[in-house]
N, C-alpha and C. Protein backbone atom coordinates (compact mmCIF):
# COMPACT_ATOMS: atom_id res chain seq x y z
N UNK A 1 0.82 -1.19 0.00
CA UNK A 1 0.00 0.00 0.00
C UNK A 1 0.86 1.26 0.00
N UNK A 2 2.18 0.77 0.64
CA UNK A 2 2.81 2.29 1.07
C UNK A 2 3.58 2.68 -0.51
N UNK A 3 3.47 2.01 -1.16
CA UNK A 3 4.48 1.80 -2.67
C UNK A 3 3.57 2.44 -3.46
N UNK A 4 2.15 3.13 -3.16
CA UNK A 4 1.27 3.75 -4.44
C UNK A 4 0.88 4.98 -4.01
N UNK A 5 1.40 5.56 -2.35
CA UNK A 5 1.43 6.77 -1.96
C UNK A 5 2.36 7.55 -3.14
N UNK A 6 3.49 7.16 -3.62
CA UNK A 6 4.57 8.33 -4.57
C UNK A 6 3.43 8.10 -5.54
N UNK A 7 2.83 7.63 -6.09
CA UNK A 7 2.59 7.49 -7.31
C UNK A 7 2.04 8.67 -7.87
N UNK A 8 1.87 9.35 -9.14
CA UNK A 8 1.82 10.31 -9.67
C UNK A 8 1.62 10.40 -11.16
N UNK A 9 1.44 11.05 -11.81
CA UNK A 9 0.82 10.97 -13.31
C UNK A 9 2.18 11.67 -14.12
N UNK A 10 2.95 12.12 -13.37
CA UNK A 10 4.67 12.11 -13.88
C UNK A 10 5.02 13.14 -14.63
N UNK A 11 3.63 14.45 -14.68
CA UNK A 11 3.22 15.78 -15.15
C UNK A 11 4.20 16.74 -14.16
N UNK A 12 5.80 17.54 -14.90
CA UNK A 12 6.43 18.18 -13.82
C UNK A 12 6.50 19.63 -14.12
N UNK A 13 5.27 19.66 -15.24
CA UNK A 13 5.18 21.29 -15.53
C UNK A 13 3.30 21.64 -15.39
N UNK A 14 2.93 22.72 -14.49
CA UNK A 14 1.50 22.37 -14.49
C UNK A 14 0.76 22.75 -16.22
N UNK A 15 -0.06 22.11 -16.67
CA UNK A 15 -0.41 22.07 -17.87
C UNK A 15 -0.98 23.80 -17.66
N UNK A 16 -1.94 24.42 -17.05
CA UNK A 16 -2.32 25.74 -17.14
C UNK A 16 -1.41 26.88 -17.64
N UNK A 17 0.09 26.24 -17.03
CA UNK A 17 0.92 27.43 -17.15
C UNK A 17 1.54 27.16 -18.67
N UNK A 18 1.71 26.06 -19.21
CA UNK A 18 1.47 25.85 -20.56
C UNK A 18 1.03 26.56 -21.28
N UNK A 19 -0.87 26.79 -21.46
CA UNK A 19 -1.63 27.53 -21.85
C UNK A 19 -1.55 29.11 -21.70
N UNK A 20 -1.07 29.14 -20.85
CA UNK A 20 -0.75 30.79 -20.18
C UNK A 20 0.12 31.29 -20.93
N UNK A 21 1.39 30.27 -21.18
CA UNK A 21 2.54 30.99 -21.51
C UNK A 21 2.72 31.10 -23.16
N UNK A 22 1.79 29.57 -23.93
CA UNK A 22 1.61 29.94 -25.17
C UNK A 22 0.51 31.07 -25.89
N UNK A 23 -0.19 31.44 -24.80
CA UNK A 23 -1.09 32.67 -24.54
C UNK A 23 -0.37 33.99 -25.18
N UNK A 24 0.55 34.01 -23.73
CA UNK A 24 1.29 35.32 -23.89
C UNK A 24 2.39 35.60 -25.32
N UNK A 25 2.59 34.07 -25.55
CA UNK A 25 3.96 34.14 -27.06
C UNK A 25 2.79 34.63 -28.11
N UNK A 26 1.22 34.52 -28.24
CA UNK A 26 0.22 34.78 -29.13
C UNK A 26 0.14 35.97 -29.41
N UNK A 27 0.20 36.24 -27.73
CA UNK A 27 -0.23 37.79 -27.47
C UNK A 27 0.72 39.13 -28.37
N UNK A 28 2.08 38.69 -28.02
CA UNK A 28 2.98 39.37 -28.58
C UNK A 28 2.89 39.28 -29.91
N UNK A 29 3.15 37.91 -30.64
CA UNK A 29 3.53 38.11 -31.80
C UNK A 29 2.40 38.66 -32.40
N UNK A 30 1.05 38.53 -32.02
CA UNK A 30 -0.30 39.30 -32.65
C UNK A 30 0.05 40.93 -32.58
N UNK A 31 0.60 41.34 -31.39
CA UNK A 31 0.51 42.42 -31.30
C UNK A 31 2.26 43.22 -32.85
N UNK A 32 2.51 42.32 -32.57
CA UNK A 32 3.94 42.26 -33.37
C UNK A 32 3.28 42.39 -35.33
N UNK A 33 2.48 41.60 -35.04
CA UNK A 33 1.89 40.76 -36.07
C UNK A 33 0.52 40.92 -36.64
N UNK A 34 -0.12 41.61 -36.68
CA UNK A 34 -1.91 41.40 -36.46
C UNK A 34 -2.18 40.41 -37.33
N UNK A 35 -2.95 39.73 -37.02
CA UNK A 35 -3.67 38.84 -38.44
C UNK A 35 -4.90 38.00 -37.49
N UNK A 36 -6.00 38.97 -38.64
CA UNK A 36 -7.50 39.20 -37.96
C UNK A 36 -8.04 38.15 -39.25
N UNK A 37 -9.03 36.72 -38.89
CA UNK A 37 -9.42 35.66 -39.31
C UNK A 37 -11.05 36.31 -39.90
N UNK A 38 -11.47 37.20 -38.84
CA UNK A 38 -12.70 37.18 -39.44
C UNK A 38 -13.29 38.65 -38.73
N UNK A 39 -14.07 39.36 -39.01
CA UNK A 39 -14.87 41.01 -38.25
C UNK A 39 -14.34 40.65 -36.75
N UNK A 40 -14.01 42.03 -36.41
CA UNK A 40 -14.17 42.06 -34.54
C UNK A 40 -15.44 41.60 -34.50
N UNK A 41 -16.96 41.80 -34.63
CA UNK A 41 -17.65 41.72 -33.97
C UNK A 41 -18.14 39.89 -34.08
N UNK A 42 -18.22 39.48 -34.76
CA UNK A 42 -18.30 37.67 -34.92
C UNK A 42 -17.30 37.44 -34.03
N UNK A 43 -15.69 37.44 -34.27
CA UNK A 43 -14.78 37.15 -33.62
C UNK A 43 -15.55 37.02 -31.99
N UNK A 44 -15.76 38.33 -31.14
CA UNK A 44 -15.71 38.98 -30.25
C UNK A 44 -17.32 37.69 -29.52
N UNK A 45 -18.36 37.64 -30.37
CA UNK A 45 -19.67 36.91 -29.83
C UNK A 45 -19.00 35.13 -29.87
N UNK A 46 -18.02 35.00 -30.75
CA UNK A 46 -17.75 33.21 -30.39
C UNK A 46 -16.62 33.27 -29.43
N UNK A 47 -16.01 34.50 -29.31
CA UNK A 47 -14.97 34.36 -28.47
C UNK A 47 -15.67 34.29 -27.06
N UNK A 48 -16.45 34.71 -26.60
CA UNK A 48 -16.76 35.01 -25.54
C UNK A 48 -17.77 33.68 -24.87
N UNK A 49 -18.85 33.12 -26.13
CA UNK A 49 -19.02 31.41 -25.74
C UNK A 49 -17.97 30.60 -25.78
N UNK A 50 -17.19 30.81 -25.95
CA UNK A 50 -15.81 29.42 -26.06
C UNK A 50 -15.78 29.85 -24.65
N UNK A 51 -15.27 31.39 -23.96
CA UNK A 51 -15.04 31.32 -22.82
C UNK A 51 -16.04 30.66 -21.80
N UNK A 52 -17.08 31.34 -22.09
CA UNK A 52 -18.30 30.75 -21.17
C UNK A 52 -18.52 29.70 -20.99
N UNK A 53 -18.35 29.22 -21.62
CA UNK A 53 -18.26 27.42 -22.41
C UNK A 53 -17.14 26.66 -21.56
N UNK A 54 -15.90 26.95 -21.49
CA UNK A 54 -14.94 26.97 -21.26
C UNK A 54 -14.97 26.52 -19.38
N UNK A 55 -15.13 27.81 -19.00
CA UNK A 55 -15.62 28.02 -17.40
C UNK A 55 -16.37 26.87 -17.25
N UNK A 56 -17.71 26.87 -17.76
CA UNK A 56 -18.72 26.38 -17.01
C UNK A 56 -17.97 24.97 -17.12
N UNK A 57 -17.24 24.08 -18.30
CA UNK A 57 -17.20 22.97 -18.38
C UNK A 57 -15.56 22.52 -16.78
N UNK A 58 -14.50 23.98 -17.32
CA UNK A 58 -13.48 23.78 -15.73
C UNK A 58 -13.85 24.15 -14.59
N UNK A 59 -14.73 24.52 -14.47
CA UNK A 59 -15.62 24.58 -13.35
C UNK A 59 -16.21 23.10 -12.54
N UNK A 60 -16.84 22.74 -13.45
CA UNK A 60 -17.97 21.91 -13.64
C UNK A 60 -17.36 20.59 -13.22
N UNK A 61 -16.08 20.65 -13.85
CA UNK A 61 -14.81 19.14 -13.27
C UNK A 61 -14.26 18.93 -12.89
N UNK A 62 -13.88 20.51 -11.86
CA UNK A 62 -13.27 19.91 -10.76
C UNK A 62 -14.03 20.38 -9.33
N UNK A 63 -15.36 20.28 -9.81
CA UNK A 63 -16.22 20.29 -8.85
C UNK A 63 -16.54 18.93 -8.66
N UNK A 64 -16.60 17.87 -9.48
CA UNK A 64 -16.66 16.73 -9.87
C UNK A 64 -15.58 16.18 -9.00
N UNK A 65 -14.20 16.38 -9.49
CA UNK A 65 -13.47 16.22 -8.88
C UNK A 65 -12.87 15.94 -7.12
N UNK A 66 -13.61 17.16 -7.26
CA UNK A 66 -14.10 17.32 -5.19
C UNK A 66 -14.85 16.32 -4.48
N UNK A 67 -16.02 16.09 -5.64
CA UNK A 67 -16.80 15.47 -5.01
C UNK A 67 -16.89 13.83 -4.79
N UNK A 68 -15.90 13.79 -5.80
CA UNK A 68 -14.83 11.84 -5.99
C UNK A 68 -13.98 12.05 -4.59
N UNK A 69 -13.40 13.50 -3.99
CA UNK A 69 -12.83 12.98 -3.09
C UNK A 69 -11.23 13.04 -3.90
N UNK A 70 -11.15 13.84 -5.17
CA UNK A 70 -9.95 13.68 -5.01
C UNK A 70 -9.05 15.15 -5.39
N UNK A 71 -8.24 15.25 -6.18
CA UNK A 71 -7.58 16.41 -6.41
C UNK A 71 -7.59 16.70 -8.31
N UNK A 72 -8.05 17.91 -8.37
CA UNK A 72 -7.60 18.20 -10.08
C UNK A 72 -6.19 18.21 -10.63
N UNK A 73 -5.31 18.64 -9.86
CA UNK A 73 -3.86 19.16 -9.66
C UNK A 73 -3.55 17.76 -10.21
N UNK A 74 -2.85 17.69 -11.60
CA UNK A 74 -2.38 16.49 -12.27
C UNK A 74 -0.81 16.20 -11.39
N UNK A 75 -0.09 17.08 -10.56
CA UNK A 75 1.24 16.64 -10.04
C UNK A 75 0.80 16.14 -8.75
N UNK A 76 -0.38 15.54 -8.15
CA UNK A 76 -0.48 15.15 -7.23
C UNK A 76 -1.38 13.88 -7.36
N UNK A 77 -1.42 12.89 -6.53
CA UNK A 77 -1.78 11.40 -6.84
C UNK A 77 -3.04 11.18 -6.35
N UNK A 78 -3.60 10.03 -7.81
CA UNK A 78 -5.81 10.34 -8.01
C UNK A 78 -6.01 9.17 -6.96
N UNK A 79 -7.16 9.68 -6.31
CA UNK A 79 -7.18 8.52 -5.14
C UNK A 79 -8.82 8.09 -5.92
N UNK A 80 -9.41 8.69 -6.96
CA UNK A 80 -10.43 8.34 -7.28
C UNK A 80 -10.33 8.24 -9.11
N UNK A 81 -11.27 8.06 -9.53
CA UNK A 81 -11.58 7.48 -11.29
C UNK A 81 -13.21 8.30 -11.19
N UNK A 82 -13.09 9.48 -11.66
CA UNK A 82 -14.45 10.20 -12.45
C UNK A 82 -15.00 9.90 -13.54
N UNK A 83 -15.99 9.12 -13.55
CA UNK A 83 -16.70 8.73 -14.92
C UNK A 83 -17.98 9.47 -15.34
N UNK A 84 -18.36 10.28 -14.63
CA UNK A 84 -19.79 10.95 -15.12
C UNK A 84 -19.57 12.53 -15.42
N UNK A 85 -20.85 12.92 -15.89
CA UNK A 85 -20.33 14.34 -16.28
C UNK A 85 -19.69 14.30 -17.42
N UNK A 86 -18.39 15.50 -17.90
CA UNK A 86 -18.32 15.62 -18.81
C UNK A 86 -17.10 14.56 -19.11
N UNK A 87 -16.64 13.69 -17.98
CA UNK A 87 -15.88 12.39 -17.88
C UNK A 87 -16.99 11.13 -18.52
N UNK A 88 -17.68 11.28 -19.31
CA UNK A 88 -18.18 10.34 -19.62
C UNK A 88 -17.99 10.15 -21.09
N UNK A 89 -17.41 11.63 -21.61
CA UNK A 89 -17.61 11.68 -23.05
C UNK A 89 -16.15 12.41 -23.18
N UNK A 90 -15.23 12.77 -22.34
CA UNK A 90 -13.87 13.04 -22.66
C UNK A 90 -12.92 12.40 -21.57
N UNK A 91 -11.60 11.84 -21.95
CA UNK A 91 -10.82 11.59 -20.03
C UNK A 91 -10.52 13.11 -19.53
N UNK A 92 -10.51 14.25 -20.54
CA UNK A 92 -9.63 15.30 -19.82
C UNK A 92 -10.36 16.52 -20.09
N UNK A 93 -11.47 16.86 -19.67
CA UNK A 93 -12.53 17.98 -19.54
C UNK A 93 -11.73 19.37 -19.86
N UNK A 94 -10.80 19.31 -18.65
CA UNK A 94 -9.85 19.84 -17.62
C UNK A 94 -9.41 20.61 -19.09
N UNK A 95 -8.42 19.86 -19.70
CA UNK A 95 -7.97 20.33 -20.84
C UNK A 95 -8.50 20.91 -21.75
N UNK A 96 -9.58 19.91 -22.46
CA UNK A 96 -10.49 20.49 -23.24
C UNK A 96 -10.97 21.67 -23.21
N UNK A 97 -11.17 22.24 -21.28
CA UNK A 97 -12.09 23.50 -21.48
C UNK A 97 -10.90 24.62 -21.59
N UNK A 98 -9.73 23.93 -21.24
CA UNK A 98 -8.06 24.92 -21.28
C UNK A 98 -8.16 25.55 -22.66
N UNK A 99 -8.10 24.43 -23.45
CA UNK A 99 -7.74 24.62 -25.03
C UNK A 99 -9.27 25.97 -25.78
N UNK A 100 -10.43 25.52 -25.05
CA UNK A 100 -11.65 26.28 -25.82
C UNK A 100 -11.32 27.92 -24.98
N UNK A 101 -10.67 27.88 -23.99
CA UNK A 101 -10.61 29.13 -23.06
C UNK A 101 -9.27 29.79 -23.92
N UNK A 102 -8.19 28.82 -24.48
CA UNK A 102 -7.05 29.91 -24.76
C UNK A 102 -8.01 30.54 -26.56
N UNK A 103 -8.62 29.39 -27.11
CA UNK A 103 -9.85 30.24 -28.40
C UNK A 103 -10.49 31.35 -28.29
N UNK A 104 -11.03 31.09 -26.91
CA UNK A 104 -12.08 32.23 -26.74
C UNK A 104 -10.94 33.59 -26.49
N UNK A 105 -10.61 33.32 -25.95
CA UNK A 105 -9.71 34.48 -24.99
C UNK A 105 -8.70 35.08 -26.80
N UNK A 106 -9.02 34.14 -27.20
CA UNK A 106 -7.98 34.78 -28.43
C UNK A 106 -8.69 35.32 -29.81
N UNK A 107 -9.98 35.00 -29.95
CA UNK A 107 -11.49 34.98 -30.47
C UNK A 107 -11.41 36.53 -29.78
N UNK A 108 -11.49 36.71 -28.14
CA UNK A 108 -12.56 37.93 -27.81
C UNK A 108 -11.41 38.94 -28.34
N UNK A 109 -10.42 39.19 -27.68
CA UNK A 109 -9.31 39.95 -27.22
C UNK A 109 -8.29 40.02 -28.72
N UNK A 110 -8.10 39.71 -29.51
CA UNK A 110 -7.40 39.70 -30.54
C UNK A 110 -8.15 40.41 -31.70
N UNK A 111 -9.01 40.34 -31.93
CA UNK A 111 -10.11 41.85 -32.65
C UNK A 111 -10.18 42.61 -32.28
N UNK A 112 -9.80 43.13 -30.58
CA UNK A 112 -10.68 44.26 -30.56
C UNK A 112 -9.75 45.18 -30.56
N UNK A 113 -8.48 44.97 -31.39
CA UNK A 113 -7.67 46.51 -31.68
C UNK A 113 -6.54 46.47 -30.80
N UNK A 114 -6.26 45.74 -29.59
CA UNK A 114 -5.31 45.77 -28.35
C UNK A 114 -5.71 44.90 -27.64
């Protein structure tokens, strides 16, 4: 038993700060760079459901999470297996809503001039 206390998913960079930091390399080179896909104002209405979207679903799983009793934090060890919710139709919510949040955020904020 005492041999599955280390155990760990072997993740030694947190995935958020990932997203954050390929965020900010976006941020610059857009600002460096502009290159606008489609009107601010379309941009600006899907950018802002990806976010919403986004939230409600990282919200939503590691509330889930809590409620298994265990931890979201991938550098620390799952004492539980989430299968319902939005674990029923992806293994990694978590991510998924990462990836629709760095869209949105790049959808809202990347049209509107700065």
């Amino acid at each position: 038993m005492a041999e599955h206390a280390n155990e760990t998913s072997g993740i030694r960079f947190p995935p958020p700060l990932i997203y954050a930091g390929l965020f900010a390399l976006g941020y610059v080179l857009h600002r460096l760079v502009p290159v606008r896909l489609m009107s601010s104002g379309p941009a600006r209405v899907v950018g802002w459901v990806f976010v919403a979207g986004a939230l409600i679903l990282l919200f939503g799983a590691a509330v889930l999470f809590r409620q298994a009793g265990t931890t979201p934090n991938p550098t620390k060890p799952t004492t539980a297996l989430v299968v319902r919710g939005p674990y029923r139709f992806t293994r990694n919510p978590m991510y998924v809503a990462l990836a629709a949040l760095y869209l949105g955020l790049s959808g809202s904020r990347s049209c509107s001039g700065g």
